[in-house]
Structure formats: C-alpha cells, structure tokens
Protein backbone atom coordinates (compact mmCIF):
# COMPACT_ATOMS: atom_id res chain seq x y z
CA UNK A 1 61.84 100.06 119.31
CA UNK A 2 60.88 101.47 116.11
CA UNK A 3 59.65 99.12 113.34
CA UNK A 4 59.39 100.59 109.83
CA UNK A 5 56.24 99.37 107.91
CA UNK A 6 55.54 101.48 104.77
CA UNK A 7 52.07 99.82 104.21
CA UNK A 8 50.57 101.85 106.72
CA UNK A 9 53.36 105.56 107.35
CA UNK A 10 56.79 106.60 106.37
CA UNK A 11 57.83 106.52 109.60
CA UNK A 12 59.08 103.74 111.74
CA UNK A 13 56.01 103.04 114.18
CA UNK A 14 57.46 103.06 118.23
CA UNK A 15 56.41 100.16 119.44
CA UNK A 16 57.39 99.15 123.11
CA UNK A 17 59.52 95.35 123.64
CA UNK A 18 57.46 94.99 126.28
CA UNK A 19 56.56 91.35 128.02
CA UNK A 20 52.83 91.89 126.29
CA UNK A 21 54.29 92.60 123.01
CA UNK A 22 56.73 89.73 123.14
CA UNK A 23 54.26 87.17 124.49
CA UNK A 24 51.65 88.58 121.47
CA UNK A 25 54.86 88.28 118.65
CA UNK A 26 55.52 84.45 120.26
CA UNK A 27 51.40 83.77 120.14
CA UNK A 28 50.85 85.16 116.47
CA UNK A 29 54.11 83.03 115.64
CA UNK A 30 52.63 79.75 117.16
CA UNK A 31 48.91 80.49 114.72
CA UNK A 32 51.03 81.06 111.63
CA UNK A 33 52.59 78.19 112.30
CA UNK A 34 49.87 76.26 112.84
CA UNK A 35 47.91 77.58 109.48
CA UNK A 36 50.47 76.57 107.64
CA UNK A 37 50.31 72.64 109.16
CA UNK A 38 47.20 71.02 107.25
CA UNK A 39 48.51 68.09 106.95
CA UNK A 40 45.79 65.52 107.57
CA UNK A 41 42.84 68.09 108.21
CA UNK A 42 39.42 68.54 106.89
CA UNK A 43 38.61 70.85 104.61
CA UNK A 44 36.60 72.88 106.77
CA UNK A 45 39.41 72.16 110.21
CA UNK A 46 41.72 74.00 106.83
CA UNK A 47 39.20 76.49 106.74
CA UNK A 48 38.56 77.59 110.14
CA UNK A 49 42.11 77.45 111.23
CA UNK A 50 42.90 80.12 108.36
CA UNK A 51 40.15 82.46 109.43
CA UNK A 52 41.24 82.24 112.94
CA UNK A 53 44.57 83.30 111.83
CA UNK A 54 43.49 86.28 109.73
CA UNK A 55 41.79 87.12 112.84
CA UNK A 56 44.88 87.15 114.94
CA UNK A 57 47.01 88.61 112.31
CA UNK A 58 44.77 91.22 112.08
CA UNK A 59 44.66 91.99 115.67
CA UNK A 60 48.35 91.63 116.64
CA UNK A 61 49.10 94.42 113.70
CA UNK A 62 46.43 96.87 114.81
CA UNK A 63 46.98 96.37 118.33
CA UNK A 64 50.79 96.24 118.12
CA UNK A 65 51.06 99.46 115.66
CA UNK A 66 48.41 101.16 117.41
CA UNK A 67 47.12 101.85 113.89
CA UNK A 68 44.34 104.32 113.75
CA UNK A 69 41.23 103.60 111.53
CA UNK A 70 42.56 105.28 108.15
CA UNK A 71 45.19 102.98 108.60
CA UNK A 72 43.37 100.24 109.62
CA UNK A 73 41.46 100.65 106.14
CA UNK A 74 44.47 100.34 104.24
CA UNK A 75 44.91 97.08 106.18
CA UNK A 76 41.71 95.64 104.79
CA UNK A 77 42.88 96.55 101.16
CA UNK A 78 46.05 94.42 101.89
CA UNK A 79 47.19 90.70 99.95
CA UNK A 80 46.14 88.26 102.32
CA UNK A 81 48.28 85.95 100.76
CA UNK A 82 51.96 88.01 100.89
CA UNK A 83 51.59 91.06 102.52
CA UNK A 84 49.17 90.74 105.38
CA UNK A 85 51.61 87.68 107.18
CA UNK A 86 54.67 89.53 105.75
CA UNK A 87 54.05 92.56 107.74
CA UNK A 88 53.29 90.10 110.60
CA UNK A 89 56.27 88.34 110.52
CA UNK A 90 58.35 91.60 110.48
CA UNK A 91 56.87 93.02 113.64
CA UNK A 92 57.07 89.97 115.74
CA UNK A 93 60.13 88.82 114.30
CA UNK A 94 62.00 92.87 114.95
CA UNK A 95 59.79 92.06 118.60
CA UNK A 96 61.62 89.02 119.03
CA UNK A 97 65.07 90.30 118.10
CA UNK A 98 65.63 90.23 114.47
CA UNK A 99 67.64 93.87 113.59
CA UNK A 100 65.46 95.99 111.12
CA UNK A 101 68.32 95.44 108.62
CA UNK A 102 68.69 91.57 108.71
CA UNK A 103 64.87 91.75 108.30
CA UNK A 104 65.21 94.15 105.01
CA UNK A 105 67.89 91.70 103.31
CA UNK A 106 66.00 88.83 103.73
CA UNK A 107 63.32 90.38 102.14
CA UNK A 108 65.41 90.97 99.31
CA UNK A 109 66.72 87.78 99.16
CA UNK A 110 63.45 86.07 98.68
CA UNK A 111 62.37 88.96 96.44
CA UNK A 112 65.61 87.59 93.76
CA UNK A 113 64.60 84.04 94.63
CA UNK A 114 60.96 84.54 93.46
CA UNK A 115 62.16 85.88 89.78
C-alpha cells in the first residue's frame, strides 16, 4: 500500500500490509496507548514509559518506511510532541485500514479544532 508522509519524500512510501507490519501497527498502538495512561504512576514509571515509547515510535517508522539515514536525520529534527506520534498514527492506522483520505480529513478537522 502506499502511505504518503511528506516529513520524510514527496512520494507515497510502498509499504507491504503484511502480517509483520500489521502486528508492528497493533504493537506501536498498544505503547501509545499506554504512554498516554499515567494515571496513578510515579514520576519516573511517567518517565520511562515515555522513553520506551519514543523508542518504539522511532523504530516502527524507520523500520516500516524503510527510511534511509538522510531521512532518518530529518526524523531526529522532528516535534516529539505532534509530529513524531502523528506520523505514527498515520502509518499504523492506513496499516490497519484507515483510507489515506479519511486519514487527511481528520487531520484537517483537528487542524480547525485547534484554532
């Protein structure tokens, strides 16, 4: 399937729906997930569940994209806050089904709900 991310190329990236990709999309879902439930952690169980997830965000995207290390610099220069789980929602959520178009317009629906 081809998944568009402009961070990195122009192009849409070809990357395969295959039963590793899928299970790697459902895996980097579960760790965002779980960095985002702090509820009743430590500071430092906060702290070392987010760096674990960078980690795996970080590794699905190269991995999944195949991105080559100029590319792989631009990563490293991304928002860790926005743009860095953005772009990893969009690939596992175009992995798990989502149409590259459905994706786009929800983007720009919570682009007009942020102004």
């Amino acid at each position: 399937m081809k998944i568009l991310v402009k961070e990195f190329q122009e192009k849409p990236f070809e990357v395969p729906s295959s039963n590793r990709n899928v299970k790697k999309s459902l895996k980097i879902q579960i760790s965002m997930n779980e960095a985002d439930d702090i509820k009743d952690k430590s500071p430092l169980e906060i702290f070392k569940i987010r760096e674990s997830n960078l980690d795996e965000m970080k590794i699905f995207i190269v991995e999944t994209l195949r991105l080559n290390p100029k590319q792989i610099e631009k990563y490293d220069d991304l928002d860790v806050y926005s743009q860095i789980p953005s772009i990893a929602g969009h690939i596992s959520g175009r992995l798990l089904g989502v149409p590259e178009d459905v994706f786009q317009k929800s983007v720009e629906e919570a682009d007009k709900a942020k102004k």
